[in-house]
C-alpha atoms as a PDB file:
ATOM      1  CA  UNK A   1     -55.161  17.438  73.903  1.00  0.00           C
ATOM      2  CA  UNK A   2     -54.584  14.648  71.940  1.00  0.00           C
ATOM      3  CA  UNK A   3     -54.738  15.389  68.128  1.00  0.00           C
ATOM      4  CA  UNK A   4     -55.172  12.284  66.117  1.00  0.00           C
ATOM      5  CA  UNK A   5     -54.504  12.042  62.423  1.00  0.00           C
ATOM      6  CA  UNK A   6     -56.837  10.521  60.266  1.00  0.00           C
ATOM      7  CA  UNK A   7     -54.836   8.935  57.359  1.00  0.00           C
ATOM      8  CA  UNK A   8     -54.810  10.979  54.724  1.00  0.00           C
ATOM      9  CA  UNK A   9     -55.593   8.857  51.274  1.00  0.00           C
ATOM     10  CA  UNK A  10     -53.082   9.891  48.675  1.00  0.00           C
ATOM     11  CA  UNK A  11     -54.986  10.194  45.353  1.00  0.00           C
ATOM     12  CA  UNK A  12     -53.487   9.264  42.058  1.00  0.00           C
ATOM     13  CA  UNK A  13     -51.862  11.827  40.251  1.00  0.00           C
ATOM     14  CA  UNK A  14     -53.773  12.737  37.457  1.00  0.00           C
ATOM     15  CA  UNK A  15     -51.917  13.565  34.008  1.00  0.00           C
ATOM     16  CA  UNK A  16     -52.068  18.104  34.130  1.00  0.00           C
ATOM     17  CA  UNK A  17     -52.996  20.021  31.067  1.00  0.00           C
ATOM     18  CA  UNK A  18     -49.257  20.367  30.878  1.00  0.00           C
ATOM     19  CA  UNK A  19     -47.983  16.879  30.443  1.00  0.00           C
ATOM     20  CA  UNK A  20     -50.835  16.464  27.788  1.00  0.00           C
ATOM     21  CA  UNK A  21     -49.232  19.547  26.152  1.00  0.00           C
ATOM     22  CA  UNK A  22     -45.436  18.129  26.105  1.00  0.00           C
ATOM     23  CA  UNK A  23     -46.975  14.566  24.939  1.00  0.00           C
ATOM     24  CA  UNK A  24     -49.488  15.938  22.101  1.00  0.00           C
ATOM     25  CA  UNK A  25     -45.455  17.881  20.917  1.00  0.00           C
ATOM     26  CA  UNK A  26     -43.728  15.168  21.163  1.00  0.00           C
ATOM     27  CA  UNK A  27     -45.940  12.357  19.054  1.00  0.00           C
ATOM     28  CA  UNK A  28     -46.269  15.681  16.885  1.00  0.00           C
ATOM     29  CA  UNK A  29     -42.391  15.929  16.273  1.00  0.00           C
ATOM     30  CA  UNK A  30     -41.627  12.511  15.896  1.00  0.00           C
ATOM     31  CA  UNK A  31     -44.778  12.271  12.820  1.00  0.00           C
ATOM     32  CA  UNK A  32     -43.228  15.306  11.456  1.00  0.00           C
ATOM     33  CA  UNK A  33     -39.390  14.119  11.119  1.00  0.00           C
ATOM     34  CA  UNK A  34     -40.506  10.578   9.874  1.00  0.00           C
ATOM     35  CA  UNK A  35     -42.383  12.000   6.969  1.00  0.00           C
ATOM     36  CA  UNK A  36     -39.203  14.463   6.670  1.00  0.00           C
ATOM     37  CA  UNK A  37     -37.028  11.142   6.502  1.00  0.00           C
ATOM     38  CA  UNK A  38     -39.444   9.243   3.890  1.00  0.00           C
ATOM     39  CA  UNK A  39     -39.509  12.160   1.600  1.00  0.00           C
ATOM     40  CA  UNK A  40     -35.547  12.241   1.936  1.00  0.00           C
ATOM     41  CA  UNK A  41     -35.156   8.650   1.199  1.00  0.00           C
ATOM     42  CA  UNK A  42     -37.886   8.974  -1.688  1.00  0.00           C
ATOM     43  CA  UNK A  43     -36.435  11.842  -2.799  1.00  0.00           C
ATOM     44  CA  UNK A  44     -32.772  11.062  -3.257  1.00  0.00           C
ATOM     45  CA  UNK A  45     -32.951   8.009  -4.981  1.00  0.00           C
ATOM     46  CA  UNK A  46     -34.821   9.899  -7.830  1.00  0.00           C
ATOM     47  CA  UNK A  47     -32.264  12.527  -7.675  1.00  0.00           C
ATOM     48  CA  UNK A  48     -29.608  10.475 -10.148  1.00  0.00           C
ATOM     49  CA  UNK A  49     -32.688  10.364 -12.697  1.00  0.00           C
ATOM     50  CA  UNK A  50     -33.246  13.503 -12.739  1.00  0.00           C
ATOM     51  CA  UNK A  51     -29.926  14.453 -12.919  1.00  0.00           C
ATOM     52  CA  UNK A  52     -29.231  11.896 -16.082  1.00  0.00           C
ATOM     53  CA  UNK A  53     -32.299  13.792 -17.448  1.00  0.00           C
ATOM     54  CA  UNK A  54     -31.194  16.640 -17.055  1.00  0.00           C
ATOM     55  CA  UNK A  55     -27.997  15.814 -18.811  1.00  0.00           C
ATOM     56  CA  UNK A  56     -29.223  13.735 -21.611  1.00  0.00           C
ATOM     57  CA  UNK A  57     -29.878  15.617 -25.112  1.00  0.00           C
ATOM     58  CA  UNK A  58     -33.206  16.874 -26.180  1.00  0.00           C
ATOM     59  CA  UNK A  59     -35.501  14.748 -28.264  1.00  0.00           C
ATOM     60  CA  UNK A  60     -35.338  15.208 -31.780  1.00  0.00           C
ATOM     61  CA  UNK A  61     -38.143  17.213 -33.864  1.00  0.00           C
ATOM     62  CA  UNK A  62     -40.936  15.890 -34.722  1.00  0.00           C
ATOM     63  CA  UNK A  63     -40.592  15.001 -38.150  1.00  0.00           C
ATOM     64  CA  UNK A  64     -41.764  17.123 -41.151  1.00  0.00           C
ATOM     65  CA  UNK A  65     -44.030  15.396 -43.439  1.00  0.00           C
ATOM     66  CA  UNK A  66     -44.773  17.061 -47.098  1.00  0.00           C
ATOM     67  CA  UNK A  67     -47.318  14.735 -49.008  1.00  0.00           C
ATOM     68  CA  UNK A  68     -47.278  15.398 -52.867  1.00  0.00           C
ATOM     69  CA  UNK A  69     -50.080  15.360 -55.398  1.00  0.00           C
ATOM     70  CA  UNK A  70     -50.436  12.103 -57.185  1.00  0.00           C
ATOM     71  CA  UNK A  71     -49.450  11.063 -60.576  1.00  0.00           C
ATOM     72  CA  UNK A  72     -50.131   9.005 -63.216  1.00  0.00           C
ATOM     73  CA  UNK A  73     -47.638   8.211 -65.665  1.00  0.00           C
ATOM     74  CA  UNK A  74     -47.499   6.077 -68.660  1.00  0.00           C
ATOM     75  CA  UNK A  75     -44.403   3.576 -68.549  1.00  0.00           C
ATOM     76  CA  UNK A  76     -42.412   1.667 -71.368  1.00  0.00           C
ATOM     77  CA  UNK A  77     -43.664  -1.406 -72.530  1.00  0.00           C
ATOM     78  CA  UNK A  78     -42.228  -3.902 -74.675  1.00  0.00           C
ATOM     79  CA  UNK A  79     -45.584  -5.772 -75.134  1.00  0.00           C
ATOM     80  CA  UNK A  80     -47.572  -3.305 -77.147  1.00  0.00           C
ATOM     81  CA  UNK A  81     -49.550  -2.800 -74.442  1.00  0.00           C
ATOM     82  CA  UNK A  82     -50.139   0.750 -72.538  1.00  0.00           C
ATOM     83  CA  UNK A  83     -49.238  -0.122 -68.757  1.00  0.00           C
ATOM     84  CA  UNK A  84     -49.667   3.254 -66.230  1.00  0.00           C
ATOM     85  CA  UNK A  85     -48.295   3.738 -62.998  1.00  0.00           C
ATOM     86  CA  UNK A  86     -50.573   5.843 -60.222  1.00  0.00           C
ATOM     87  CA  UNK A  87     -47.869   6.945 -57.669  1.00  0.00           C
ATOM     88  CA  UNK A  88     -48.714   9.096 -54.241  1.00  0.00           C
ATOM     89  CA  UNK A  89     -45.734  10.781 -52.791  1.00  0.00           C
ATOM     90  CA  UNK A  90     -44.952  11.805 -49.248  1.00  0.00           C
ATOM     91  CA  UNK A  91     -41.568  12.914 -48.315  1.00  0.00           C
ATOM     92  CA  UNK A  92     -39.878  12.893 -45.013  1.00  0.00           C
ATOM     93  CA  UNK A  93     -38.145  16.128 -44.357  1.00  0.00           C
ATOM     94  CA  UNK A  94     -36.057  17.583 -41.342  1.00  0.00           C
ATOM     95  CA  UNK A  95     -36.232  21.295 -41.082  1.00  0.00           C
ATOM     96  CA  UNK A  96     -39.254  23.888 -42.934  1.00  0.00           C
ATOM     97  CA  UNK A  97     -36.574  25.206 -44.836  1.00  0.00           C
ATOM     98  CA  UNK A  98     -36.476  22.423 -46.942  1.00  0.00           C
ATOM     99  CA  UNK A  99     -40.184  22.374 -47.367  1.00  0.00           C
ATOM    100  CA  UNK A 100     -40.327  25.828 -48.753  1.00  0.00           C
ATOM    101  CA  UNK A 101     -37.740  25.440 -51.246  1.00  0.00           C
ATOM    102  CA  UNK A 102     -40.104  22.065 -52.362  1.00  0.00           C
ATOM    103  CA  UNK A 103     -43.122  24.638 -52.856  1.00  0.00           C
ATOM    104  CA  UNK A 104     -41.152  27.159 -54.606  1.00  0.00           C
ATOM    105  CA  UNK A 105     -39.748  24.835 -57.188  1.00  0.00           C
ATOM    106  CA  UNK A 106     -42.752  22.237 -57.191  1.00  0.00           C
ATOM    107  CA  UNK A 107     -43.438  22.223 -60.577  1.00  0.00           C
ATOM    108  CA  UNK A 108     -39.369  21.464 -61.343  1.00  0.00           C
ATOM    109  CA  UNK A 109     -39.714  18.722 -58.764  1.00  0.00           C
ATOM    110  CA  UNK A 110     -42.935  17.678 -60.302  1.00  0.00           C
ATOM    111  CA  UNK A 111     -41.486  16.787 -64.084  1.00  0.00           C
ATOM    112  CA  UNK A 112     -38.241  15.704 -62.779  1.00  0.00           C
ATOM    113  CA  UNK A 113     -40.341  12.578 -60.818  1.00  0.00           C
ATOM    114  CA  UNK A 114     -42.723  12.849 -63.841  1.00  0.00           C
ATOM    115  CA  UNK A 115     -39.896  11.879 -66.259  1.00  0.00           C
ATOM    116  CA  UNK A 116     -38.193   9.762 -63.946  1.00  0.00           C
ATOM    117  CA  UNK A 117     -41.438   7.627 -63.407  1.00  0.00           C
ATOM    118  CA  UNK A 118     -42.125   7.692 -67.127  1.00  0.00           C
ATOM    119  CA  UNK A 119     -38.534   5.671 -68.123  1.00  0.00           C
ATOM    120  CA  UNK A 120     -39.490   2.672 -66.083  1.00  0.00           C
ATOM    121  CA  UNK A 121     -40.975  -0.849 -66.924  1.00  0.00           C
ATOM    122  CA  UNK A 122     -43.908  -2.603 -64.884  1.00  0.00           C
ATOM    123  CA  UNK A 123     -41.491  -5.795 -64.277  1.00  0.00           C
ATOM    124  CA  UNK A 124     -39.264  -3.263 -62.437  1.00  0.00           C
ATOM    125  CA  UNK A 125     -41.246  -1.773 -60.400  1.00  0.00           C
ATOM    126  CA  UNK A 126     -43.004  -5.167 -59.416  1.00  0.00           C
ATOM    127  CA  UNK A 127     -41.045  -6.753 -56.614  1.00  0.00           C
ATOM    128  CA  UNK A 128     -40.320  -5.049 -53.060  1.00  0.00           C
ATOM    129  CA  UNK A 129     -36.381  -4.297 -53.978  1.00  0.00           C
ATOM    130  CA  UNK A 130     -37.611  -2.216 -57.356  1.00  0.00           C
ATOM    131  CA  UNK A 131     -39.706   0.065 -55.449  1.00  0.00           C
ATOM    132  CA  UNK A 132     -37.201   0.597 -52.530  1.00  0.00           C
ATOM    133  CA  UNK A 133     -35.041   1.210 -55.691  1.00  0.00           C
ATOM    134  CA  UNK A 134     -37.401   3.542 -57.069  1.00  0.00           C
ATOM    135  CA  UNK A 135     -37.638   5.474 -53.952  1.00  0.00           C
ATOM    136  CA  UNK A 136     -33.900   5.513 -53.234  1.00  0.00           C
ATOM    137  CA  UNK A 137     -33.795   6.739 -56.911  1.00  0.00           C
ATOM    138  CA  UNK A 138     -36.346   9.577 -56.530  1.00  0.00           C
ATOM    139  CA  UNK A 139     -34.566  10.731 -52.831  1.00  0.00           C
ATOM    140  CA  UNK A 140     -31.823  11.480 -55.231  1.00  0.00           C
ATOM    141  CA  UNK A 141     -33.791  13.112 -57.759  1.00  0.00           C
ATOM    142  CA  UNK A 142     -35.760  15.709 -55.115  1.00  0.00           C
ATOM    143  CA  UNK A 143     -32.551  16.230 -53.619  1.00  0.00           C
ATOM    144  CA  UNK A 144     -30.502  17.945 -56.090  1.00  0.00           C
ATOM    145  CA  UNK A 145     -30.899  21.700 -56.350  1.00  0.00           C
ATOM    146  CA  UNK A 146     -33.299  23.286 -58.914  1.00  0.00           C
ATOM    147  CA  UNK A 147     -30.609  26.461 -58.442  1.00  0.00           C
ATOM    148  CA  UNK A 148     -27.392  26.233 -59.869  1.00  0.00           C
ATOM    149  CA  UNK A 149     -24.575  26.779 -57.149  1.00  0.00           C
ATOM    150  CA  UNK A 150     -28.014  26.262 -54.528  1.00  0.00           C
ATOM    151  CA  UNK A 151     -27.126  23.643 -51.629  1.00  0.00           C
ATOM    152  CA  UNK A 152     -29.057  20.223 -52.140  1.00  0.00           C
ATOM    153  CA  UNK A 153     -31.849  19.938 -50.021  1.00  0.00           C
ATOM    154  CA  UNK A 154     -32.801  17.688 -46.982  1.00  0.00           C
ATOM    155  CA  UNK A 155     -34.616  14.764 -47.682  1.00  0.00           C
ATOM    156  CA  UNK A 156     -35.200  12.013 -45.213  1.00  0.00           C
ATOM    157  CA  UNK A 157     -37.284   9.598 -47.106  1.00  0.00           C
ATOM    158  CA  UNK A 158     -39.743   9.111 -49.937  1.00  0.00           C
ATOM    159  CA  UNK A 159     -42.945   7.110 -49.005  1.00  0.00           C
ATOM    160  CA  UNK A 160     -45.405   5.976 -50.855  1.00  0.00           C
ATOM    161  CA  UNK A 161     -48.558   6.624 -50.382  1.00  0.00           C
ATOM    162  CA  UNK A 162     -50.660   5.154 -53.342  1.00  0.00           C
ATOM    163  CA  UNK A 163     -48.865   2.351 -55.907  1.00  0.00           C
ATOM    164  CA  UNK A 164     -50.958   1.370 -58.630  1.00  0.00           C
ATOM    165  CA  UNK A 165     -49.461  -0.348 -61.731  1.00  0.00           C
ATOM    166  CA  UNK A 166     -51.986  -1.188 -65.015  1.00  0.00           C
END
């Protein structure tokens, strides 16, 4: 008996759940250790900023501002006629403690300006220099102690808040 054989068609092989498994992993790796490498790269060249950051002193305070009250003061003449000077005060102070000892002895501080204010002429106090005189002058004045033996206090700057001369 004479068996033939039919050919027997060979189909393509088709992809199994399993290679589709092992390729899904392996596009999944690869996405995973490129983002691992970007956020390496990113992250190391911010590293030295931080680090300088890190190693860089704190900013200073916030400055401490104490505005004073304002004054009017009558000021020498050598016209005859009565010329006043409206001041406003703010000073620029470093630390609270200074600010306290300002409100403890305000009314010291208060007449020492008052006098200071009340010695001066309107043609001095006219140009720009005399009133960055004046307030250099006054610094001085607010800084020394109302205490005897007391440290001097703290005082950044004087500014000026209202100027008027009449």
């Amino acid at each position: 008996m004479a068996t033939t054989t039919a050919p027997q068609q060979v189909a393509p092989a088709s992809p199994g759940p399993l290679k589709r498994i092992i390729l899904i992993a392996l596009i999944a790796i690869i996405a995973a250790g490129a983002a691992g490498a970007g956020v390496w790269f990113f992250m190391s060249k911010r590293a030295p900023a931080a680090a300088s950051a890190e190693a860089a002193p704190p900013p200073p305070a916030a400055p401490l501002f104490f505005p004073l009250e304002s004054m009017t003061v009558n000021l020498q003449s050598d016209d005859g006629q009565q010329h006043f000077l409206r001041i406003g005060l703010t000073l620029k102070l470093g630390d609270t403690r200074t600010q306290q000892e300002l409100t403890d002895h305000m009314p010291e501080v208060r007449s020492h300006i008052l006098l200071a204010l009340s010695n001066k002429h309107p043609e001095e106090l006219a140009p720009l220099e005399g009133k960055h005189a004046l307030a250099d002058e006054l610094k001085t004045l607010i800084e020394q102690p109302s205490d005897k033996g007391a440290a001097p206090l703290r005082v950044q700057d004087v500014l000026f808040t209202e100027f008027v001369v009449q």
